[in-house]
Protein backbone atom coordinates (compact mmCIF):
# COMPACT_ATOMS: atom_id res chain seq x y z
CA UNK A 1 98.02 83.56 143.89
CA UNK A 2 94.55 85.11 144.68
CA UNK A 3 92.82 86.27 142.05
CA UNK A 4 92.60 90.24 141.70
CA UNK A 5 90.06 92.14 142.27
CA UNK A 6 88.06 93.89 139.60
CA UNK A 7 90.04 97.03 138.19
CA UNK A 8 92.82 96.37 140.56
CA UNK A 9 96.32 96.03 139.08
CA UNK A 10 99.97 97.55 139.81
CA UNK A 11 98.43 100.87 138.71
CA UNK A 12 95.36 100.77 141.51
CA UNK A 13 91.42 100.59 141.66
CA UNK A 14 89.74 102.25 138.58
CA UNK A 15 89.20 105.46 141.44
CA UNK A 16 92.25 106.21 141.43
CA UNK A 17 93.26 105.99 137.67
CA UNK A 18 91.67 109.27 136.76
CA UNK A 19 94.19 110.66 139.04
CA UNK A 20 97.20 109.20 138.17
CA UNK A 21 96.66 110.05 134.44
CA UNK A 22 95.51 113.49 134.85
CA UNK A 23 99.35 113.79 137.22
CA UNK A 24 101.25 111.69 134.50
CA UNK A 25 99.49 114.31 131.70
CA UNK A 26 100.94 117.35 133.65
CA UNK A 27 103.68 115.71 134.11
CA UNK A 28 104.31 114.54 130.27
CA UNK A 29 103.63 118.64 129.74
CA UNK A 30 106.24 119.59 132.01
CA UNK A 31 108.87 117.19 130.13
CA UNK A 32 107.61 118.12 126.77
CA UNK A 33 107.10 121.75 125.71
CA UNK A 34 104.46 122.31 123.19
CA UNK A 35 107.53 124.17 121.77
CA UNK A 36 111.02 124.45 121.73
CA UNK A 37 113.37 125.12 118.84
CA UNK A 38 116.03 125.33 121.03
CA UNK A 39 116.14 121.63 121.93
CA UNK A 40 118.14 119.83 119.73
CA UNK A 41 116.27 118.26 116.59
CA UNK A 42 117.54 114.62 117.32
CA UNK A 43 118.98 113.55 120.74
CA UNK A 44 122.13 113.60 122.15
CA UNK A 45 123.80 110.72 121.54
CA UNK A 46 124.58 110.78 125.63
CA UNK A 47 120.70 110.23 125.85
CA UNK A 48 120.26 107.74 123.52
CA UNK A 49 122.62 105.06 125.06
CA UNK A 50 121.38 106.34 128.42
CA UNK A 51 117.91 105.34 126.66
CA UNK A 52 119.40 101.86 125.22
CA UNK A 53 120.95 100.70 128.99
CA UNK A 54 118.12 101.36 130.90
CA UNK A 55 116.03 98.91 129.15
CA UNK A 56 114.85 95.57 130.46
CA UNK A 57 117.64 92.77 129.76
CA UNK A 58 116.57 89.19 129.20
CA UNK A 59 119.52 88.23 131.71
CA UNK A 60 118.63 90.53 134.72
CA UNK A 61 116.60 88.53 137.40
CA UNK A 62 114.08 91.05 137.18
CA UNK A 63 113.16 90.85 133.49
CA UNK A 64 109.44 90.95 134.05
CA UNK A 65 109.08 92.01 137.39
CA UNK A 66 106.40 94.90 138.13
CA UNK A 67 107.92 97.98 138.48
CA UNK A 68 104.31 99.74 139.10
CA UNK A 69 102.80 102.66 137.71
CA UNK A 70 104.91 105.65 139.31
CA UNK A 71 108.30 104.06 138.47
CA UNK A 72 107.19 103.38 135.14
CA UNK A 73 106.14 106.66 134.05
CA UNK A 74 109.16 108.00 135.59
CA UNK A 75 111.53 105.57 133.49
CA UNK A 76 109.60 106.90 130.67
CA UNK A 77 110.18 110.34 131.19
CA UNK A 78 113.59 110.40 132.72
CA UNK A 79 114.81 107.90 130.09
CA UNK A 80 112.80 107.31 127.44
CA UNK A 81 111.68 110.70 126.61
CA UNK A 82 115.05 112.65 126.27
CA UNK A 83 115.78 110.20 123.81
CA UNK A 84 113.22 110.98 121.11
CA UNK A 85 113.66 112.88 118.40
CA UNK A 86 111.71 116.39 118.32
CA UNK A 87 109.80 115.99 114.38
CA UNK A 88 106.68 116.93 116.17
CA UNK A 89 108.03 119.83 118.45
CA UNK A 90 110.22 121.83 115.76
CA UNK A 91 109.32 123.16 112.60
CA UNK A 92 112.76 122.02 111.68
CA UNK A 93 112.35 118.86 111.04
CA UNK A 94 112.84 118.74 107.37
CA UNK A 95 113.37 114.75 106.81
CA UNK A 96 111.29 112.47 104.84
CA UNK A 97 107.71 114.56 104.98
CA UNK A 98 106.67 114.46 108.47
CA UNK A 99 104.46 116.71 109.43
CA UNK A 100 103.50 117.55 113.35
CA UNK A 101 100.61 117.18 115.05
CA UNK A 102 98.58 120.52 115.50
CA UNK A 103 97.22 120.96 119.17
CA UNK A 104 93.85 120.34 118.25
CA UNK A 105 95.01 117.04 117.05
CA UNK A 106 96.85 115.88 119.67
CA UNK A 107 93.88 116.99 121.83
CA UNK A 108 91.76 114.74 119.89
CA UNK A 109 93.93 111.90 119.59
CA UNK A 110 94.59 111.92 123.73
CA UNK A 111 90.37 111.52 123.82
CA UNK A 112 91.04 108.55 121.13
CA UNK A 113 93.40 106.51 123.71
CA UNK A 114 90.94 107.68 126.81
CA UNK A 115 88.17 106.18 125.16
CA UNK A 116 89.64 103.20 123.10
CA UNK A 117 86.95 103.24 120.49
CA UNK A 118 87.52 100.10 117.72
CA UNK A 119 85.88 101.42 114.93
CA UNK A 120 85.28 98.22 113.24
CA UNK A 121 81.78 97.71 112.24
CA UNK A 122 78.66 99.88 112.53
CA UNK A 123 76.18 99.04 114.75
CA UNK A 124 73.54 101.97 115.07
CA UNK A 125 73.43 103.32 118.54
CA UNK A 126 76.74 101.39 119.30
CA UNK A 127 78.98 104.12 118.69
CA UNK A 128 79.37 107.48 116.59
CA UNK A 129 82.97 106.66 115.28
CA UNK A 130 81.89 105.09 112.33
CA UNK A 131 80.27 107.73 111.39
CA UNK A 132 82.50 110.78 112.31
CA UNK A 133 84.68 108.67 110.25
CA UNK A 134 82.59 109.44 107.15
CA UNK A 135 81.94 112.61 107.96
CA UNK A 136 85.76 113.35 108.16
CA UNK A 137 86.29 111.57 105.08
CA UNK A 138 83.89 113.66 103.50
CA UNK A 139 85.35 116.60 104.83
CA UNK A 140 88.65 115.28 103.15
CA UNK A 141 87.21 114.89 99.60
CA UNK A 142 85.47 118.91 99.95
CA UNK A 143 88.93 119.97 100.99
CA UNK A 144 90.95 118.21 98.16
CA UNK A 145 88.04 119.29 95.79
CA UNK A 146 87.13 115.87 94.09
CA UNK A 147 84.18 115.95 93.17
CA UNK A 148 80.81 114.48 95.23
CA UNK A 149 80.68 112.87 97.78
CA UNK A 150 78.87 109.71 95.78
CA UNK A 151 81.57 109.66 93.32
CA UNK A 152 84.13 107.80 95.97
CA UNK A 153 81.55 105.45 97.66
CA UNK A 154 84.60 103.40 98.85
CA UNK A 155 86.67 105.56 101.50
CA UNK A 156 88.40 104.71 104.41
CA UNK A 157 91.67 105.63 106.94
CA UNK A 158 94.74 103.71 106.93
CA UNK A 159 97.80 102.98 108.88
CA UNK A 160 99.49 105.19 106.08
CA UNK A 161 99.88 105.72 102.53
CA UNK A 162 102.00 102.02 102.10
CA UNK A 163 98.77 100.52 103.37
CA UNK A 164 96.74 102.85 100.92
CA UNK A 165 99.12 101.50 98.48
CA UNK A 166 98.23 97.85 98.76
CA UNK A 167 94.72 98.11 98.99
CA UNK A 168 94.82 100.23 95.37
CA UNK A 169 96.89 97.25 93.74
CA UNK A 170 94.65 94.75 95.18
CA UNK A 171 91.80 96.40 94.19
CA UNK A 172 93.31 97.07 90.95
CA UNK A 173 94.33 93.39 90.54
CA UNK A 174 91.20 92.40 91.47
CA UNK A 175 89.61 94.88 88.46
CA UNK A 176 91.88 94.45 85.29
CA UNK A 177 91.31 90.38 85.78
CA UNK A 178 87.47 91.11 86.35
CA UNK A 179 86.62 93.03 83.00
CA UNK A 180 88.06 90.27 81.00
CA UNK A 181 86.80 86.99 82.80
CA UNK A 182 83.64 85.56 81.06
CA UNK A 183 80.26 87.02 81.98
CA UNK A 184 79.43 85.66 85.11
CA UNK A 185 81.74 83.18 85.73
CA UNK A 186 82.76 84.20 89.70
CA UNK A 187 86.39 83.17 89.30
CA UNK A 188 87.62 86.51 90.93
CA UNK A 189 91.01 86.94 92.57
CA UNK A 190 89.12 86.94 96.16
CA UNK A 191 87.15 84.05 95.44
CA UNK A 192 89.63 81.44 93.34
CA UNK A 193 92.95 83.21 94.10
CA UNK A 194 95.08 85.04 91.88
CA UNK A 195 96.66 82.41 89.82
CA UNK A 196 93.51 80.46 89.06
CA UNK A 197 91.63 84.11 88.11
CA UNK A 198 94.38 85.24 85.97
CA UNK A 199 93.55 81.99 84.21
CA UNK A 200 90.15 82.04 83.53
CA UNK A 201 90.98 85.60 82.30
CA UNK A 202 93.95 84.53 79.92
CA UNK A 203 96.12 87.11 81.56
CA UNK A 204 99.60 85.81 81.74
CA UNK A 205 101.15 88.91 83.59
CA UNK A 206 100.26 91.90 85.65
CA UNK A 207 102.30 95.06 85.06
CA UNK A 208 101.93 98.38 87.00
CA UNK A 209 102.97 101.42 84.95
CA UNK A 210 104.36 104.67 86.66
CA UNK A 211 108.00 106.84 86.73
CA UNK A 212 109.71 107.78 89.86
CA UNK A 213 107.41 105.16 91.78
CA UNK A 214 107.68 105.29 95.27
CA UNK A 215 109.37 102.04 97.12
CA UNK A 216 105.78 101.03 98.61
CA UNK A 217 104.71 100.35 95.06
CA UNK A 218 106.98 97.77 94.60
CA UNK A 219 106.60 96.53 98.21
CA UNK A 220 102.71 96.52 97.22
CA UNK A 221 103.31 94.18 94.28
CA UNK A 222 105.40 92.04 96.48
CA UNK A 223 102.31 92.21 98.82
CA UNK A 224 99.22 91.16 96.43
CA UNK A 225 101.76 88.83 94.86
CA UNK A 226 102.58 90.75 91.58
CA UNK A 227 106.18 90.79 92.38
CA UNK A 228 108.37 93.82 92.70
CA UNK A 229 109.45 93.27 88.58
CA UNK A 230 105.82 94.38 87.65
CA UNK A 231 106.44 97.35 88.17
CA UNK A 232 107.27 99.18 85.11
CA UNK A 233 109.20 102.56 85.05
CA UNK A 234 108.02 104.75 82.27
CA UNK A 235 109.94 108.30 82.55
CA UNK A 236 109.27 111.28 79.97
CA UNK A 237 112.93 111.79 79.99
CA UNK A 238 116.45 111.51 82.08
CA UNK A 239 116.24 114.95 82.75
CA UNK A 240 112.45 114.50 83.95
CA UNK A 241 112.12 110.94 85.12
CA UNK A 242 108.88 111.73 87.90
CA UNK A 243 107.34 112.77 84.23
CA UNK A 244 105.11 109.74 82.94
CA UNK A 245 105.66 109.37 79.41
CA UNK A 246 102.22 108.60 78.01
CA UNK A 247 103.41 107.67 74.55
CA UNK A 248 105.61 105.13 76.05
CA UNK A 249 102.56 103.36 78.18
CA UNK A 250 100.34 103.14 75.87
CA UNK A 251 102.47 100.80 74.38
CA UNK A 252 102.68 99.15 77.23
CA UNK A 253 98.98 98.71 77.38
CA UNK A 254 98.13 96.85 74.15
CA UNK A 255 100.67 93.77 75.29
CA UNK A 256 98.69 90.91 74.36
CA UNK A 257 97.98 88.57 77.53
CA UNK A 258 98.87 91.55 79.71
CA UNK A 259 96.65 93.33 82.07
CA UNK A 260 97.97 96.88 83.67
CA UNK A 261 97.73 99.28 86.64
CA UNK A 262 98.74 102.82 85.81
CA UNK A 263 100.11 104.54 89.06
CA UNK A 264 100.24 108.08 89.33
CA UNK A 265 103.00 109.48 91.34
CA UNK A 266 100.99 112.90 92.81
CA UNK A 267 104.58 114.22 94.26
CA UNK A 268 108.28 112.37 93.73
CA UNK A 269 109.58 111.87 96.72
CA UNK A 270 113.68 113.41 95.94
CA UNK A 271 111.90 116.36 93.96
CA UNK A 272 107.94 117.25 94.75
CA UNK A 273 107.24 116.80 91.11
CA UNK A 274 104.22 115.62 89.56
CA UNK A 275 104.02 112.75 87.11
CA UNK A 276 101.32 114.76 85.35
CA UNK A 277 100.20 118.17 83.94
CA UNK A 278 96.21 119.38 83.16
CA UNK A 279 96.40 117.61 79.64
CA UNK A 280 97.06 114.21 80.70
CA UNK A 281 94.88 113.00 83.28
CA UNK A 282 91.79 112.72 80.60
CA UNK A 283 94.61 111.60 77.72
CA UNK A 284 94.84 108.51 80.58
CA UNK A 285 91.72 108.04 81.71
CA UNK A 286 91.45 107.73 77.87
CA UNK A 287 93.76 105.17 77.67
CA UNK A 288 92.93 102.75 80.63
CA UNK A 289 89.36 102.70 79.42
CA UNK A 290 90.31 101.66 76.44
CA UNK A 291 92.56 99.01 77.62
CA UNK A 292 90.81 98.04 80.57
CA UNK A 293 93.66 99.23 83.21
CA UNK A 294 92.95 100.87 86.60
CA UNK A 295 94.75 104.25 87.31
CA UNK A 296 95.94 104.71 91.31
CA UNK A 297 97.22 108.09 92.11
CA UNK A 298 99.77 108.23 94.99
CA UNK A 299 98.92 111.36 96.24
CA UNK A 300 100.87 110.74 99.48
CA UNK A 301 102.06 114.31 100.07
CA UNK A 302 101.31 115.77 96.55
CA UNK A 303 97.43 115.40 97.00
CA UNK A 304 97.24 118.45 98.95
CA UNK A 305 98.23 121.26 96.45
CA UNK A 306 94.76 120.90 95.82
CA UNK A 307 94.44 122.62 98.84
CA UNK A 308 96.15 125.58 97.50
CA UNK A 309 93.94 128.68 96.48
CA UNK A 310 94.03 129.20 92.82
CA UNK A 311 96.19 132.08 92.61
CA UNK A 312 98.72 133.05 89.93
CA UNK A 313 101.51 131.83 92.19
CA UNK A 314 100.08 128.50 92.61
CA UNK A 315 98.97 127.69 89.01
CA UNK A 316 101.73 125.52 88.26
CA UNK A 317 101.21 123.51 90.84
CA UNK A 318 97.29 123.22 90.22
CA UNK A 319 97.90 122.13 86.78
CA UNK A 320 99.95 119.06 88.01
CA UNK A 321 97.01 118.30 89.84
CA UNK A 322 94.58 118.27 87.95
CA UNK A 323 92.22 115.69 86.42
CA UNK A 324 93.37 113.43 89.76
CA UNK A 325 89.92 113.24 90.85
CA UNK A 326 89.23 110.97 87.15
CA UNK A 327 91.10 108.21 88.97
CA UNK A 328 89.60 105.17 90.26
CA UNK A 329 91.88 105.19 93.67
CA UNK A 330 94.31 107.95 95.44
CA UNK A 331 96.11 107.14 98.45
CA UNK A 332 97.35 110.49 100.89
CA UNK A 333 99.00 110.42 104.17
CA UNK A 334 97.13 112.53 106.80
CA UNK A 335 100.38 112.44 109.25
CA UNK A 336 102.14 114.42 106.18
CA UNK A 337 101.02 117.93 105.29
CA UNK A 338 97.75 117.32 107.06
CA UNK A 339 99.37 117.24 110.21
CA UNK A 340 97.65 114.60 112.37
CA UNK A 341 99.48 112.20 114.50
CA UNK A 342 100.99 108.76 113.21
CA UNK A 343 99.83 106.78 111.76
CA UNK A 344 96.95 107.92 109.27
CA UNK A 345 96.63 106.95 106.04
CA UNK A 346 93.66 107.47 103.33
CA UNK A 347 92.10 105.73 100.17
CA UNK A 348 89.33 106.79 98.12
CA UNK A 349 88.42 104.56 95.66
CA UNK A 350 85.63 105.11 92.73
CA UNK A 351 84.25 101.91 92.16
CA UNK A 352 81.54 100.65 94.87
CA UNK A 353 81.95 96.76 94.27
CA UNK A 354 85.70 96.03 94.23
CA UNK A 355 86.44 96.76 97.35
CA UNK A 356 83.53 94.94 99.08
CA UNK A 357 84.75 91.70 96.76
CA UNK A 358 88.67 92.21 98.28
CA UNK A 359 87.90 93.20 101.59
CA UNK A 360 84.76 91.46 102.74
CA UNK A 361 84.68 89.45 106.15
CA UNK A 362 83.20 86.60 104.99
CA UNK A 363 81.17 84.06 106.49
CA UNK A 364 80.82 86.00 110.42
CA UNK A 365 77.27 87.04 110.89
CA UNK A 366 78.57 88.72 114.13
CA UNK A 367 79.99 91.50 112.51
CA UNK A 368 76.71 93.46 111.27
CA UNK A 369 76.96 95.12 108.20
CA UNK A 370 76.16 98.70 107.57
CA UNK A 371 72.81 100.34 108.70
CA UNK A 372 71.22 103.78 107.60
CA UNK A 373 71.70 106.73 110.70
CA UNK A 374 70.07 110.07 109.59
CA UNK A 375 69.16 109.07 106.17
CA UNK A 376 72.87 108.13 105.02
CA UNK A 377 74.41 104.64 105.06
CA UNK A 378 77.66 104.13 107.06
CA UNK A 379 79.74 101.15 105.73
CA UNK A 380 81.60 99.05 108.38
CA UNK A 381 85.08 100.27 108.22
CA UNK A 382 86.39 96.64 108.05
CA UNK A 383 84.62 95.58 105.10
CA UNK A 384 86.30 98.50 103.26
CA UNK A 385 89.89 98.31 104.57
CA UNK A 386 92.92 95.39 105.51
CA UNK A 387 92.33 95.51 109.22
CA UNK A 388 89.36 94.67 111.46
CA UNK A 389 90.25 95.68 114.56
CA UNK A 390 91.06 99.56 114.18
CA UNK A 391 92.04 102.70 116.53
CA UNK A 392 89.90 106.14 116.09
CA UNK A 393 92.21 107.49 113.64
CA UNK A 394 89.62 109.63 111.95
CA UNK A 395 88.94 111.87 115.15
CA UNK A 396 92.35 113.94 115.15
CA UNK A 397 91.25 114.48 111.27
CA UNK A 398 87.58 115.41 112.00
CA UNK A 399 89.25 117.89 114.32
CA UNK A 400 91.84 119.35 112.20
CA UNK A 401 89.32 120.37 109.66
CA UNK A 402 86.89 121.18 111.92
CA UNK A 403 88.71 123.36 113.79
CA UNK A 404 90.84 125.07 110.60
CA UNK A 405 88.16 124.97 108.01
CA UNK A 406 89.10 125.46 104.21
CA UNK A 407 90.99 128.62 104.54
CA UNK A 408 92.87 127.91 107.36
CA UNK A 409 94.10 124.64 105.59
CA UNK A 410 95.16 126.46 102.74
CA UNK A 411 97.18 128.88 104.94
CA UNK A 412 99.29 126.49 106.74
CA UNK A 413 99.62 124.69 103.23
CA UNK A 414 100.66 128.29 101.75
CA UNK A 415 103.52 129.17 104.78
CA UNK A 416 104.81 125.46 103.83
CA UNK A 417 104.97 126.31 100.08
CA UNK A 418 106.46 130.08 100.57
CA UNK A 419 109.41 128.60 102.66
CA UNK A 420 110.21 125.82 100.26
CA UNK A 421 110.39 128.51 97.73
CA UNK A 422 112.30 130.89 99.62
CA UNK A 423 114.94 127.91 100.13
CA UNK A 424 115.00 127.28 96.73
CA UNK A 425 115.51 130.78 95.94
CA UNK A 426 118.50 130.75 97.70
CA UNK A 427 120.38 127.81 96.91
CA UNK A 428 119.52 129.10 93.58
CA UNK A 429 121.28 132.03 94.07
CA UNK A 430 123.76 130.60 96.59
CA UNK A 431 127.62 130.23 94.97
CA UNK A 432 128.11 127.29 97.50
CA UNK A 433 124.94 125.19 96.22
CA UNK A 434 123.40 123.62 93.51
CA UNK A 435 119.35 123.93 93.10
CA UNK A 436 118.34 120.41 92.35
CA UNK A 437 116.99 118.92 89.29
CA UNK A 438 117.82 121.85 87.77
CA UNK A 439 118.37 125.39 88.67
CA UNK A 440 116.63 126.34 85.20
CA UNK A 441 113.11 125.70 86.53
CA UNK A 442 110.63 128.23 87.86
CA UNK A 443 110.14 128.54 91.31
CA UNK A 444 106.84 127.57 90.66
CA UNK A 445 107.39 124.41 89.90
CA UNK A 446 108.40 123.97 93.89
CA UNK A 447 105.84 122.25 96.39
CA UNK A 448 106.86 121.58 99.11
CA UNK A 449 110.54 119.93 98.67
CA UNK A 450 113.97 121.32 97.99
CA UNK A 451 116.64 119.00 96.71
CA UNK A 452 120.06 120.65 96.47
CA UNK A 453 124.04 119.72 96.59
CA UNK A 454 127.11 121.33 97.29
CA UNK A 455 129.28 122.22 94.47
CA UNK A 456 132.43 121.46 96.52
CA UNK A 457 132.40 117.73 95.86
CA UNK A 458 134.19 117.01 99.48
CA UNK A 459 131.46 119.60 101.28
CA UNK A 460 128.84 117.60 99.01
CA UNK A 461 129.96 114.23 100.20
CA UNK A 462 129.90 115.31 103.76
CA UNK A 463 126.68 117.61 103.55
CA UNK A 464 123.45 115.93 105.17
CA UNK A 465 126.00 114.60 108.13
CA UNK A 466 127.41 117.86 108.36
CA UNK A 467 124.02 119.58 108.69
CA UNK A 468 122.73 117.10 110.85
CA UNK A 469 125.34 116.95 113.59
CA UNK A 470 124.63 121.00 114.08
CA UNK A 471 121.11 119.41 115.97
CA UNK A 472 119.28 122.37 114.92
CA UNK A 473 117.57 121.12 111.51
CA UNK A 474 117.41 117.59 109.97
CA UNK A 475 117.39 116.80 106.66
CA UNK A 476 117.35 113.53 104.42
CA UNK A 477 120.25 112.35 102.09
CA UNK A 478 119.39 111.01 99.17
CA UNK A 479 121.16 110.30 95.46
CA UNK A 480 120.14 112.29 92.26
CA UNK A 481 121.93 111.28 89.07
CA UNK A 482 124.28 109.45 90.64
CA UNK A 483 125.47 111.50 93.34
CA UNK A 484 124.54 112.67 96.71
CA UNK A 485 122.53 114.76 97.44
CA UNK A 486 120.34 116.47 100.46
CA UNK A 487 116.45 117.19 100.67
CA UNK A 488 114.24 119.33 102.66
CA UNK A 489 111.13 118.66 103.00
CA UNK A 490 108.57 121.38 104.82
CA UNK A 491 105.57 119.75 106.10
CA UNK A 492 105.12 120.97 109.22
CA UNK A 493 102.18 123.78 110.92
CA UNK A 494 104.74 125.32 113.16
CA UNK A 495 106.23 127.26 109.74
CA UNK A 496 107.61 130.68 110.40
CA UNK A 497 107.90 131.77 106.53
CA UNK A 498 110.75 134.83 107.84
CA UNK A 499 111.96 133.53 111.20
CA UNK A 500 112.11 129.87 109.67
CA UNK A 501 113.69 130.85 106.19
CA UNK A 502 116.28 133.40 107.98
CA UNK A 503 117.52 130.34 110.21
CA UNK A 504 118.16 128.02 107.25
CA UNK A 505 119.73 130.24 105.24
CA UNK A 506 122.36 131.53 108.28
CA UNK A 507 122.80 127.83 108.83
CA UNK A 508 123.82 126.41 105.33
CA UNK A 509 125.65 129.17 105.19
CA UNK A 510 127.43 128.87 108.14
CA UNK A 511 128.29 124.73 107.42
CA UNK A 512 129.60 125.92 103.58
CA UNK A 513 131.92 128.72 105.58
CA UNK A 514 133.04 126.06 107.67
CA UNK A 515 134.01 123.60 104.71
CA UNK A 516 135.84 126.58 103.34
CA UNK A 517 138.42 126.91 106.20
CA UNK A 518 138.75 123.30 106.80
């Protein structure tokens, strides 16, 4: 076979690539509105095993053969396409937290694939991504209002808040074995390896604190090899179990031999409630100086209420925030209420040193470390993070902020607040549904999720599928005190507080009506 030509492939010469992506563009457009809430929130089932057949088979004769650029894109949109759910087309979406992507983002993240920047290490006059990636960053700590700038020298995006997660327990690992290893002795974890470290430090055991955890702790532990059984779960109460009970930890802490991560869950994922109120955060930050232990704050979703403009309505909310910024790490998910495309994921961490000594490329004099531009120093992104090779996932967030500023943050955060309320209001009120934990609490006390049953125990057992299989809303299923229950979680810009809150309410309406007369 003769070798090809430069820039030619099955898609053409690199002329005529600028045209077939603007026509595949339009053409993605035409397939996918911007908007639609009347196309059905997942696809028809039709669609998906249309979706499943028309993909390549390891017995067809043609496995790998080329199908070329125009029959590609076609298969794409003709099969592949109708069979994707619409989380980032409908405000209706209400499973997990998955928020959209705003149009500013998506703008910005087409410009990342166009230009296919790896924003891996900085090399003045190489590329601006490293530091638009700061600036974003420090956009991100303004916004969530944590204090300077210099007080989180270590920041950096993510695939997601799991990632966040592991770098905060390996960085936390690598800290609680640090501050009780002899003065200068160099046995760290990234140096001698965990067991050796733990050694030299006479810890025998590991143990990460927290209540309501979410599962990525424990699949960090696995991770950083603390094991899934270090995690410790310290609720205030049954009838409050995302509440850490402080009492209880501290306890925990003076274990002889024992060395401890405190993890701070900044919004339960069943609930939206905070493991913390104003009074504890410095009653902890107390605590692990005392003992030596490094606090992580999981602010996956919950980070944001920060967001929130300090009104009356939103003081609740601001007091279970507060005192987050005394931590030494937070993890948040920008594709959550920040509403950026997958996958971004961000960690701030306080101290300078640790996460050089973790994530450091060692030994590779190509990759040149950080240089000064414009008076400030821009660390190399993969000196601060797990991977090396990275996409541009800090330009959709640049943009975001850029584009909404502070106030129009806090608005789309506000509209996502209001309807969770309103929801709550009325399954509060509803005779057909139960207001999950407890239809005692305040309204206030609602973020962003609403966790609710059905009091007809066969309606109950049946509700998330029955809600689902309308296609106009999704929702998650989940278990609360031993029985099912569903969630709805609002994380997405395209909220319409009245349009939005009048739909659900017609709808679970209309699915309790129809238990009633079946």
């Amino acid at each position: 076979m003769a070798p090809a030509k430069p820039f030619e492939t099955s898609q053409g010469n690199d002329a005529s690539a600028g045209d077939f992506l603007a026509d595949a563009y339009h053409r993605l457009r035409q397939a996918v509105p911007s908007r639609d809430n009347k196309r059905p929130v997942l696809p028809p089932s039709a669609a998906l095993t249309s979706a499943v057949s028309a993909l390549p088979r390891t017995d067809d004769p043609n496995f790998l053969a080329a199908r070329g650029a125009e029959a590609t894109l076609s298969h794409l949109l003709e099969d592949i396409v109708p069979a994707l759910n619409s989380q980032g087309l409908s405000g209706r979406y209400y499973g997990f937290v998955t928020g959209g992507a705003l149009p500013i983002a998506e703008a910005a993240d087409n410009i990342v694939s166009a230009l296919d920047q790896n924003v891996q290490v900085h090399i003045p006059g190489h590329s601006a991504s490293p530091a638009v990636e700061d600036a974003a960053l420090t956009m991100l700590i303004a916004l969530l209002d944590l204090g300077k700038v210099t007080d989180w020298p270590r920041r950096t995006f993510t695939t997601g808040a799991t990632a966040s997660n592991i770098m905060a327990l390996a960085c936390g690992r690598e800290a609680v074995i640090a501050r009780r290893l002899p003065d200068d002795s160099g046995d760290t974890v990234a140096e001698v390896g965990l067991l050796a470290a733990s050694r030299a430090a006479g810890i025998k055991q590991i143990q990460i604190l927290t209540s309501s955890g979410h599962s990525s702790l424990s699949k960090a532990a696995s991770i950083v090899g603390l094991g899934h059984r270090a995690v410790k779960e310290l609720p205030a109460s049954t009838e409050e179990p995302w509440r850490l009970n402080i009492d209880a930890l501290e306890e925990m802490l003076a274990r002889e031999g024992v060395a401890s991560i405190i993890a701070i869950s900044a919004g339960e994922v069943n609930t939206g409630r905070f493991a913390t109120n104003v009074l504890d955060m410095p009653k902890l930050r107390s605590l692990a100086d005392r003992y030596g232990a490094w606090i992580h704050v999981d602010g996956a979703f919950g980070i944001f209420a920060r967001a929130l403009p300090k009104a009356d309505e939103f003081l609740h909310l601001h007091g279970n925030v507060a005192g987050l910024e005394l931590a030494d790490s937070i993890t948040a998910d920008g594709h959550k209420l920040l509403n950026v495309p997958y996958d971004t994921g961000i960690f701030f961490c306080r101290n300078a040193s640790i996460p050089n000594q973790v994530f450091m490329n060692p030994n590779a004099a190509y990759l040149t470390a950080s240089a000064a531009v414009g008076g400030a120093t821009i660390q190399s992104p993969l000196n601060v993070g797990i991977e090396n090779s990275r996409r541009f996932r800090a330009l959709p967030v640049y943009a975001v902020l850029l584009s909404e500023g502070r106030e129009g943050m806090a608005a789309m955060f506000i509209r996502m607040v209001t309807l969770a309320r309103g929801i709550a209001q009325f399954i509060r009120d509803s005779e057909q549904y139960e207001w999950l934990p407890s239809e005692e609490a305040s309204l206030e006390s609602t973020f962003i999720i609403v966790l609710f049953k059905a009091k007809d125990p066969a309606l109950n057992d049946e509700l998330v599928a029955r809600i689902n299989e309308t296609q106009k809303m999704f929702v998650s299923g989940t278990v609360w005190n031993g029985q099912k229950a569903a969630r709805i979680a609002v994380s997405s810009w395209r909220v319409d507080v009245d349009r939005d809150l009048e739909f659900v309410k017609e709808l679970l309406s209309s699915v309790a009506a129809g238990a009633s007369r079946s």
